[in-house]
PDB file of N, CA and C in Angstrom:
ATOM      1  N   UNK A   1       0.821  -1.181   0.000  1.00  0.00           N
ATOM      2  CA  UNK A   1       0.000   0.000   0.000  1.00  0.00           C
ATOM      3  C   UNK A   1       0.879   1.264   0.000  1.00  0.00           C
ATOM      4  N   UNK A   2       1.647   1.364   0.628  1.00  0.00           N
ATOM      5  CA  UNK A   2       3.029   2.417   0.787  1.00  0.00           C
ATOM      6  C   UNK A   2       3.640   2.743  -0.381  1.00  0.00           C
ATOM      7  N   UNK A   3       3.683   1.722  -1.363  1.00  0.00           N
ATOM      8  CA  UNK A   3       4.604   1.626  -2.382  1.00  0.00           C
ATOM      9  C   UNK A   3       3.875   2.112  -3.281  1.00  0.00           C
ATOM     10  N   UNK A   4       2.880   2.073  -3.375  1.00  0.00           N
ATOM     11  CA  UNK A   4       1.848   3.102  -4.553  1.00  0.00           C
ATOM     12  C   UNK A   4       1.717   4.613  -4.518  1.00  0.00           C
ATOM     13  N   UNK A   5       2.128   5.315  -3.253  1.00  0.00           N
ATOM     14  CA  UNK A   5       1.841   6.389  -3.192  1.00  0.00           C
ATOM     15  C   UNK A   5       2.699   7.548  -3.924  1.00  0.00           C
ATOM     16  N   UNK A   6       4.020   6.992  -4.552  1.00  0.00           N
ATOM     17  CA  UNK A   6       3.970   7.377  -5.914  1.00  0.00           C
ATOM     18  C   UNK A   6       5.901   7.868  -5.254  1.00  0.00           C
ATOM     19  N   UNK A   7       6.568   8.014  -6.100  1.00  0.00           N
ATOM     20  CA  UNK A   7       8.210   8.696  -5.868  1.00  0.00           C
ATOM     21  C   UNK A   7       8.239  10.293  -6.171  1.00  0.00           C
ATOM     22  N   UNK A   8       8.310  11.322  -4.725  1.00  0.00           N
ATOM     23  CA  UNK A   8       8.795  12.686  -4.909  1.00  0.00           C
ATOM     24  C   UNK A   8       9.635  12.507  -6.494  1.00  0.00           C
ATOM     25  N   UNK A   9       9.710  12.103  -7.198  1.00  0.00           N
ATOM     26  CA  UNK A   9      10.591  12.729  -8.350  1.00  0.00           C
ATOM     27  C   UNK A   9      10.104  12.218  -9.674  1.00  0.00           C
ATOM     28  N   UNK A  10       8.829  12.140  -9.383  1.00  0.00           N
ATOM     29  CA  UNK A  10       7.517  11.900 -10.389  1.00  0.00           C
ATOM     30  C   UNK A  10       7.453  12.786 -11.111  1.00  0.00           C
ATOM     31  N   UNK A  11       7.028  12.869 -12.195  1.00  0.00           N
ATOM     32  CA  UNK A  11       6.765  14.225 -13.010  1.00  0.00           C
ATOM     33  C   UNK A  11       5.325  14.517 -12.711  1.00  0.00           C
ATOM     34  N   UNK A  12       4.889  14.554 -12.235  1.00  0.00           N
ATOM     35  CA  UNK A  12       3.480  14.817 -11.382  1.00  0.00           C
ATOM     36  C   UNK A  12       3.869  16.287 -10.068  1.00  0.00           C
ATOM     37  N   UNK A  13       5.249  15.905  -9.597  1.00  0.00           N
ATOM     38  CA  UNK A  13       5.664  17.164  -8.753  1.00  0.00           C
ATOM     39  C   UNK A  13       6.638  17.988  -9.440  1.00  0.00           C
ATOM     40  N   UNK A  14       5.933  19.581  -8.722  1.00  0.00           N
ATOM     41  CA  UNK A  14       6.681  20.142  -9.367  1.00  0.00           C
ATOM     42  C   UNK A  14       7.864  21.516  -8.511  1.00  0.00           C
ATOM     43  N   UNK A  15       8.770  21.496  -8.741  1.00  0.00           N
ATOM     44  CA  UNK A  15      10.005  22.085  -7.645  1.00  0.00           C
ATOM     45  C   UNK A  15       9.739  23.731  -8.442  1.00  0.00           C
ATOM     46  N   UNK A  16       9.914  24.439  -7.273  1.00  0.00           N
ATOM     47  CA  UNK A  16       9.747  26.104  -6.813  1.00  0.00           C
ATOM     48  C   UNK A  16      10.695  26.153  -7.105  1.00  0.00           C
ATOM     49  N   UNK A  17      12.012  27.082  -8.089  1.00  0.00           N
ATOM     50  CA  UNK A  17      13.335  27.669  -8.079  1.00  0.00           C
ATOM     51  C   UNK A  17      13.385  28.703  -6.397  1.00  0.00           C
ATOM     52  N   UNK A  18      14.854  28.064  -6.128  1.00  0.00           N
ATOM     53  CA  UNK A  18      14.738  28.797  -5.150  1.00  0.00           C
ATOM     54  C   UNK A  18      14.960  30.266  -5.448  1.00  0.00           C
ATOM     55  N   UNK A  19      15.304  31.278  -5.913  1.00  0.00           N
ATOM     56  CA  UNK A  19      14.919  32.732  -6.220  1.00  0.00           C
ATOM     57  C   UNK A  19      13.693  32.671  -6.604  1.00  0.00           C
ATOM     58  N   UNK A  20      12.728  32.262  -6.081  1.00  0.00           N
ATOM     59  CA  UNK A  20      11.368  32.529  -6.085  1.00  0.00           C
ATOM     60  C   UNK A  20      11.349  32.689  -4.720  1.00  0.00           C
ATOM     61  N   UNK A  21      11.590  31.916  -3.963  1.00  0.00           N
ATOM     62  CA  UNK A  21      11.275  31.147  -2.272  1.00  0.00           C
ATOM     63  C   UNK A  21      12.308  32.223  -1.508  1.00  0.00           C
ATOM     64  N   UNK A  22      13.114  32.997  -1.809  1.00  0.00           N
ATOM     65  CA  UNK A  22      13.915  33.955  -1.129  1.00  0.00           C
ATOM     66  C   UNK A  22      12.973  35.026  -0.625  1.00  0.00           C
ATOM     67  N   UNK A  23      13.137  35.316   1.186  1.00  0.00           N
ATOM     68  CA  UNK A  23      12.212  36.392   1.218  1.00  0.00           C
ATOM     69  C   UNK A  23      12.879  37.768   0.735  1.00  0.00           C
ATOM     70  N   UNK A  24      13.569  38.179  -0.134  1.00  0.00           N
ATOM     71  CA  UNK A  24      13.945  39.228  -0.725  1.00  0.00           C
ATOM     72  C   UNK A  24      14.291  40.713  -0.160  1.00  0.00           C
ATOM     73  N   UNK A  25      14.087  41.436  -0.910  1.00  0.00           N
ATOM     74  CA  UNK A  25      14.218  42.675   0.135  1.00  0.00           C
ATOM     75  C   UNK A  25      13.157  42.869   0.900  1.00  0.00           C
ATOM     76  N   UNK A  26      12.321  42.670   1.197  1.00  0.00           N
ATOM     77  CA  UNK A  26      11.297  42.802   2.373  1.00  0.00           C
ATOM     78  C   UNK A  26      12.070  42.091   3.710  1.00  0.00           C
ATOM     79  N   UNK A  27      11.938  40.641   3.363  1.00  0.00           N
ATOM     80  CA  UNK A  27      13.010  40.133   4.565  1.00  0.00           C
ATOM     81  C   UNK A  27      14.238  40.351   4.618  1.00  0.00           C
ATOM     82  N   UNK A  28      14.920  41.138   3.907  1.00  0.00           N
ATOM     83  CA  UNK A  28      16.055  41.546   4.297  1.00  0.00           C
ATOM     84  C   UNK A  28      16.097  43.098   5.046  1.00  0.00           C
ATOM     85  N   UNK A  29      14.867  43.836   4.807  1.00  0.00           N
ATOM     86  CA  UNK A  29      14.813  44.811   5.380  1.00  0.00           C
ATOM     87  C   UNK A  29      13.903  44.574   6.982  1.00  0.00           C
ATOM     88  N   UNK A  30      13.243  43.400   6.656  1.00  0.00           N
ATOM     89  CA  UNK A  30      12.621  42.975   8.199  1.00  0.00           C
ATOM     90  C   UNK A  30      13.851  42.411   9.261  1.00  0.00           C
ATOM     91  N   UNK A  31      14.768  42.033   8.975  1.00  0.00           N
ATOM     92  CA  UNK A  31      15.947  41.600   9.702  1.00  0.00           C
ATOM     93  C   UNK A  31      16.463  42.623  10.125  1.00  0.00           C
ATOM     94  N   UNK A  32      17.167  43.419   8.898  1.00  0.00           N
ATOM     95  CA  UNK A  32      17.823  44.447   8.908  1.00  0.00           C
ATOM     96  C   UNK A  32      17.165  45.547  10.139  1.00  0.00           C
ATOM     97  N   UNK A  33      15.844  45.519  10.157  1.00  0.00           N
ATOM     98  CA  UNK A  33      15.232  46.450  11.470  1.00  0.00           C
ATOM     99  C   UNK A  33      15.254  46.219  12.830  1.00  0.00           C
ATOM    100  N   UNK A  34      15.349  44.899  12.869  1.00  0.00           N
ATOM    101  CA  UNK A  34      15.037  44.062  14.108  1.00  0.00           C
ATOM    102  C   UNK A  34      16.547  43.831  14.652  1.00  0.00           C
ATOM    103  N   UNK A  35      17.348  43.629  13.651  1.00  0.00           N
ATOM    104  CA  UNK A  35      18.973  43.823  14.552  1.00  0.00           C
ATOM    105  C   UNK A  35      19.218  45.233  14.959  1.00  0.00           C
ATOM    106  N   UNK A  36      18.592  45.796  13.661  1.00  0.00           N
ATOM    107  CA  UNK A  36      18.475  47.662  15.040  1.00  0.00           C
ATOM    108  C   UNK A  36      18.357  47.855  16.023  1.00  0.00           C
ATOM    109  N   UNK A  37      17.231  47.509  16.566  1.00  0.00           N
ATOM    110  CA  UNK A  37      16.103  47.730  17.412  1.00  0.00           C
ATOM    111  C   UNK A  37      16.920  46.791  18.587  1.00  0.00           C
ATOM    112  N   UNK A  38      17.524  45.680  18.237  1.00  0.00           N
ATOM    113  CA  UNK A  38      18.460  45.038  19.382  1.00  0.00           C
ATOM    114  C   UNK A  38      19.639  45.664  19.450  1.00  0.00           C
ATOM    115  N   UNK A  39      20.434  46.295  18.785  1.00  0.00           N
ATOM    116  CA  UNK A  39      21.172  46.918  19.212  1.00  0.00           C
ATOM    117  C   UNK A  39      21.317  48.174  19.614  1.00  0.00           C
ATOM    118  N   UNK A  40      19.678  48.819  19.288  1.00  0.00           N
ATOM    119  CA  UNK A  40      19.507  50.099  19.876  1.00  0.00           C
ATOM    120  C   UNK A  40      19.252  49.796  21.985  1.00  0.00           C
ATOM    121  N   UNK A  41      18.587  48.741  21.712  1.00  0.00           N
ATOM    122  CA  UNK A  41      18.122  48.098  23.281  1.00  0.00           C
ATOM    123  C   UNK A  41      19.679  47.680  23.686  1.00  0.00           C
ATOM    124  N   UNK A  42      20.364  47.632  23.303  1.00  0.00           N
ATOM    125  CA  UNK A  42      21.312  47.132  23.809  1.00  0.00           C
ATOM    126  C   UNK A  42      22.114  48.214  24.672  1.00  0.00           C
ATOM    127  N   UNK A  43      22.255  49.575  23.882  1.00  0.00           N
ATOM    128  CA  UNK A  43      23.178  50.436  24.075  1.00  0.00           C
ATOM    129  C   UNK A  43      22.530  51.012  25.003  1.00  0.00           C
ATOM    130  N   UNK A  44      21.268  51.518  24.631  1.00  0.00           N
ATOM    131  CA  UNK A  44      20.008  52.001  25.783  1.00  0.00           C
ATOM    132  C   UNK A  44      20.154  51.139  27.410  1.00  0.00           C
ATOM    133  N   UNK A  45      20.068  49.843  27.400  1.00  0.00           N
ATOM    134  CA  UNK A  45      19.999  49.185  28.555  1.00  0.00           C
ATOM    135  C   UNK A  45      21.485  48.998  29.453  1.00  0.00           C
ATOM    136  N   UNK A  46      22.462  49.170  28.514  1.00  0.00           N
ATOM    137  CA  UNK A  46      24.230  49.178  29.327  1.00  0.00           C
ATOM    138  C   UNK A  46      24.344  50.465  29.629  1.00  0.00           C
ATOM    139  N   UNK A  47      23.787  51.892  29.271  1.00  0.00           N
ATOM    140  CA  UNK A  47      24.212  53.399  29.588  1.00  0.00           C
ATOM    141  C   UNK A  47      22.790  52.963  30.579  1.00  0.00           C
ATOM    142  N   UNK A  48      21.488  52.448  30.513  1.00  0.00           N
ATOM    143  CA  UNK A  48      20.575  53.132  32.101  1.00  0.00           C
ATOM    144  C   UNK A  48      21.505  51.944  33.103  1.00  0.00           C
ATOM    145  N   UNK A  49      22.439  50.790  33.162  1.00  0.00           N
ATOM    146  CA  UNK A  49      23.012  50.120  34.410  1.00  0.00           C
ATOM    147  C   UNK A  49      24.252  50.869  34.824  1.00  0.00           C
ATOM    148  N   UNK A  50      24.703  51.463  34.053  1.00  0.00           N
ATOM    149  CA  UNK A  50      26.108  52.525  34.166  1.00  0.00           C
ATOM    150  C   UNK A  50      25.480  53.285  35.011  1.00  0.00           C
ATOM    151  N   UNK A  51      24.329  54.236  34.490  1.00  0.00           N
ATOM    152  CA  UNK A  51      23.962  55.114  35.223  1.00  0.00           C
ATOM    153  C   UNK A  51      23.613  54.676  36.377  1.00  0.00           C
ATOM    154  N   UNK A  52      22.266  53.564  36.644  1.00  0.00           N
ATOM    155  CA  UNK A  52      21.741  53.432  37.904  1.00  0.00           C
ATOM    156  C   UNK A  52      23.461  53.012  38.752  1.00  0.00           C
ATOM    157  N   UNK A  53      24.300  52.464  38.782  1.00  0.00           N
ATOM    158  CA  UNK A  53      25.613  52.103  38.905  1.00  0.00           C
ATOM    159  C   UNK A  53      26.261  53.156  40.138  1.00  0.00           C
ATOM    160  N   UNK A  54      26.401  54.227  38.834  1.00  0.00           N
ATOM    161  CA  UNK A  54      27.027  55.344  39.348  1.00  0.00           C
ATOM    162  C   UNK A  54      26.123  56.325  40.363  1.00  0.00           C
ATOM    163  N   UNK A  55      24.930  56.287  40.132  1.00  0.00           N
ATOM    164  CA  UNK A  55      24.185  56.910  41.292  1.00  0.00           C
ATOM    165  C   UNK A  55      24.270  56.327  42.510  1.00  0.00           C
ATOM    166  N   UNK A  56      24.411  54.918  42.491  1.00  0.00           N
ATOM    167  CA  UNK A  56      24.412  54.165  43.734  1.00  0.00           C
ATOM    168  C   UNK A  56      25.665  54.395  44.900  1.00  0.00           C
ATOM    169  N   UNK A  57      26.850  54.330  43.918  1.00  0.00           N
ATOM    170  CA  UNK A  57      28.166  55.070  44.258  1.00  0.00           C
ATOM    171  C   UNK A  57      28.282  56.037  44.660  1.00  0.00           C
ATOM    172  N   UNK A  58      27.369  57.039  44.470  1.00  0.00           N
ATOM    173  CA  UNK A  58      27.412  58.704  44.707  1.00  0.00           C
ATOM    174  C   UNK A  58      26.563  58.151  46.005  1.00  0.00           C
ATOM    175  N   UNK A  59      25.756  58.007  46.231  1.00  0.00           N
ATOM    176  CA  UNK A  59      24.736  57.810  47.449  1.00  0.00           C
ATOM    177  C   UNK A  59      25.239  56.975  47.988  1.00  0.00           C
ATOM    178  N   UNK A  60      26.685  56.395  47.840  1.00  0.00           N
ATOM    179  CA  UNK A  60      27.144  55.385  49.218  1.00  0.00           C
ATOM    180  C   UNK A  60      27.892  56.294  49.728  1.00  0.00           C
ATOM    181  N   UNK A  61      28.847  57.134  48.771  1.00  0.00           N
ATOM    182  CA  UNK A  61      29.858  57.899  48.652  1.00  0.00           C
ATOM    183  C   UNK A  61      29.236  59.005  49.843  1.00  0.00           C
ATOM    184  N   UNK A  62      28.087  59.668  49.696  1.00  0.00           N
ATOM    185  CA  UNK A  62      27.312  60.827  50.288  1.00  0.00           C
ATOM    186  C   UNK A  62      27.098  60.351  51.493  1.00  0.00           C
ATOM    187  N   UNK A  63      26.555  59.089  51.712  1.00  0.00           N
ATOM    188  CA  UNK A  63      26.449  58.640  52.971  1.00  0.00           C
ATOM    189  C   UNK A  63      27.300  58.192  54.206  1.00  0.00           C
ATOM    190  N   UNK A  64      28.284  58.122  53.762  1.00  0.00           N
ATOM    191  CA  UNK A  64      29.721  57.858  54.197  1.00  0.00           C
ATOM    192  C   UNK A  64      30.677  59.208  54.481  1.00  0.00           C
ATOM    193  N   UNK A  65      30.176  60.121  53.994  1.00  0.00           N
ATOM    194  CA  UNK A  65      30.660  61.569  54.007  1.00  0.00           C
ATOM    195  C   UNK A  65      29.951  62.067  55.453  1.00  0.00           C
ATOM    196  N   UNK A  66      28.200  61.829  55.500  1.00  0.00           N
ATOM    197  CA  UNK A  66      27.642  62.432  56.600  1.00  0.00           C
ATOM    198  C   UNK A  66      27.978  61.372  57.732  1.00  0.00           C
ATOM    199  N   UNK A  67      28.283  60.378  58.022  1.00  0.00           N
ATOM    200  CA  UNK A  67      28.513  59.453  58.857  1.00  0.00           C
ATOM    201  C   UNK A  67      29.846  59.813  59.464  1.00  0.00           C
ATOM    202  N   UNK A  68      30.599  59.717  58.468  1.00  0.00           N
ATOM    203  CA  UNK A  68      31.810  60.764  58.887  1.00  0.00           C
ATOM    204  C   UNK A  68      31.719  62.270  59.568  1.00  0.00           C
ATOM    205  N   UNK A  69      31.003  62.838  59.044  1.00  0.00           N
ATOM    206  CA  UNK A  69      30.482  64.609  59.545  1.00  0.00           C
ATOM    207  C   UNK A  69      29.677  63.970  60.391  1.00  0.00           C
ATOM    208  N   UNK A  70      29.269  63.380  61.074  1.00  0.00           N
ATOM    209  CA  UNK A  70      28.344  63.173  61.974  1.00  0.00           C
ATOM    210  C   UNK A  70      29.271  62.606  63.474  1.00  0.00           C
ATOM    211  N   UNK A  71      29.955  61.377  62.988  1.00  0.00           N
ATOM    212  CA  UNK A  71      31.338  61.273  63.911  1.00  0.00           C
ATOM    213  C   UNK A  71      32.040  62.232  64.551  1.00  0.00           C
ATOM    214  N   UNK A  72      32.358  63.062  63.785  1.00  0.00           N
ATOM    215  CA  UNK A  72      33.564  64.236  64.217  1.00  0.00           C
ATOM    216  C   UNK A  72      32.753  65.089  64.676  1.00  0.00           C
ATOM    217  N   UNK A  73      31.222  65.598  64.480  1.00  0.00           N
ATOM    218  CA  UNK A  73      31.055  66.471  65.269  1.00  0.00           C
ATOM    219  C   UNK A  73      30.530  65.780  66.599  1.00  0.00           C
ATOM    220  N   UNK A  74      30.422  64.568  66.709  1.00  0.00           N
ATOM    221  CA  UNK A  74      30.167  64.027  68.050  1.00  0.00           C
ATOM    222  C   UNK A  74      31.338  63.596  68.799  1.00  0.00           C
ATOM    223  N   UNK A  75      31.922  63.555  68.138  1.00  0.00           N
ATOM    224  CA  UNK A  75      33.325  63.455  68.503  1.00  0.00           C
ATOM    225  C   UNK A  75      34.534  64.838  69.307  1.00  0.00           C
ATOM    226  N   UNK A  76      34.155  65.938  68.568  1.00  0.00           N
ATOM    227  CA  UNK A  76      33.918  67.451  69.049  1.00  0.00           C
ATOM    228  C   UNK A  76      33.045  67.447  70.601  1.00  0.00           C
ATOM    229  N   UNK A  77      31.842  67.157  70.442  1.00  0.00           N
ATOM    230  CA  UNK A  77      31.188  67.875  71.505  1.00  0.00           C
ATOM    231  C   UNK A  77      31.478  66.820  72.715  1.00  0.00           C
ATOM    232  N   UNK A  78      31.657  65.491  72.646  1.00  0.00           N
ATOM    233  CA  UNK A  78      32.482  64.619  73.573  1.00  0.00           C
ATOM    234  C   UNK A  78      33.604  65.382  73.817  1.00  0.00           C
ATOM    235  N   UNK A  79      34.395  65.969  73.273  1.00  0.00           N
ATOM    236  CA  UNK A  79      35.821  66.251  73.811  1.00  0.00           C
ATOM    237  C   UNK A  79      35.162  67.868  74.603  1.00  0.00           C
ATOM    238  N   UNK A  80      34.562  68.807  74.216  1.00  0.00           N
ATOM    239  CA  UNK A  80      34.111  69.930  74.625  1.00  0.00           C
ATOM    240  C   UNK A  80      33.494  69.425  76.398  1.00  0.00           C
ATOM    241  N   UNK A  81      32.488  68.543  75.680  1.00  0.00           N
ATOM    242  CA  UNK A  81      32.063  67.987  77.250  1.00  0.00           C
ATOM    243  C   UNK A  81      33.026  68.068  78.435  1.00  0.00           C
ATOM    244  N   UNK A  82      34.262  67.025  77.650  1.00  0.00           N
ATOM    245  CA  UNK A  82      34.923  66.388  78.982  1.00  0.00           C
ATOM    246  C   UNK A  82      35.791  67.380  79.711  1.00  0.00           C
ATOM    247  N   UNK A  83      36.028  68.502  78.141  1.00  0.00           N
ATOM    248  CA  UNK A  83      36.921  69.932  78.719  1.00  0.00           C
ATOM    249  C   UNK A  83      36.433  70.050  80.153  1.00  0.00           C
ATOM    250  N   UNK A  84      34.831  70.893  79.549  1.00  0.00           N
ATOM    251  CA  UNK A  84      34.528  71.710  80.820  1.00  0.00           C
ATOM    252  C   UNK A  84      33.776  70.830  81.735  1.00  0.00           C
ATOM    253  N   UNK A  85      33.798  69.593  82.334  1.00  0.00           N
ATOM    254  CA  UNK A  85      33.677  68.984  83.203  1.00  0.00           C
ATOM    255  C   UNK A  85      34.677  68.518  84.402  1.00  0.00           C
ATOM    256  N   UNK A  86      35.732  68.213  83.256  1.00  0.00           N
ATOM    257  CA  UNK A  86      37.107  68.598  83.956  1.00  0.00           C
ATOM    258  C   UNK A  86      37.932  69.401  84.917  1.00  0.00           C
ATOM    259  N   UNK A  87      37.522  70.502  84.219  1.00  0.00           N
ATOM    260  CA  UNK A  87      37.950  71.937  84.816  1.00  0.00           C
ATOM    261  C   UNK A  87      37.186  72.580  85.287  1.00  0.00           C
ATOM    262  N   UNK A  88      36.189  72.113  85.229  1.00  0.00           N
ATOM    263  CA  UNK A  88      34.970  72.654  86.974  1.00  0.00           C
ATOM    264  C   UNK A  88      34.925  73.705  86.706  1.00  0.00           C
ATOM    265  N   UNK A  89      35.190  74.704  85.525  1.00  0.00           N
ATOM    266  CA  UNK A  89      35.132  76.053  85.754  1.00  0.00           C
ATOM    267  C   UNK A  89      33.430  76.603  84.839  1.00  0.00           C
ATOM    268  N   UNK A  90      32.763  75.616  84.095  1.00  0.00           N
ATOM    269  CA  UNK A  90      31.537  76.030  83.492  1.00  0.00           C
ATOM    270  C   UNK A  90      30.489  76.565  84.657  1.00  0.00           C
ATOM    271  N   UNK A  91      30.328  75.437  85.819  1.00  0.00           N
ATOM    272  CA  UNK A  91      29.574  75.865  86.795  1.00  0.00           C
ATOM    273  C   UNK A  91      29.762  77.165  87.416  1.00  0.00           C
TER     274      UNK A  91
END
């Protein structure tokens, strides 16, 4: 039953040249857009992690600055304290 259903190279079938079957300039311009568009996302998405990056740095950087300014002036009014406690002369 198998054997009747006839040999692909029958003259009954008939073969498409492939420069017919090429998607042509349409699909070459549909590619051509879509590797854009990924490499526009590409450049777009590595400059916003740079950025979010570097903000994070600045705001560790800033926070570490007032922690510091916050130290030394407690660090100041501890030593002011112990002055005039010392020397009994504030009272």
């Amino acid at each position: 039953m198998l054997a009747e259903t006839g040999n692909p190279s029958s003259p009954g079938v008939q073969t498409v040249p492939d420069s017919v079957v090429t998607p042509g300039w349409i699909g070459f311009l549909a590619i051509f857009g879509v590797a854009l568009a990924t490499v526009f996302l590409i450049v777009d998405m590595t400059r916003r992690v740079r950025r979010t990056r570097y903000r994070g740095e600045v705001r560790e950087q800033i926070e570490a600055e007032r922690e510091e300014a916050a130290r030394a002036a407690a660090g100041l009014d501890d030593e002011l304290r112990g002055e005039t406690d010392d020397s009994g002369s504030s009272r």
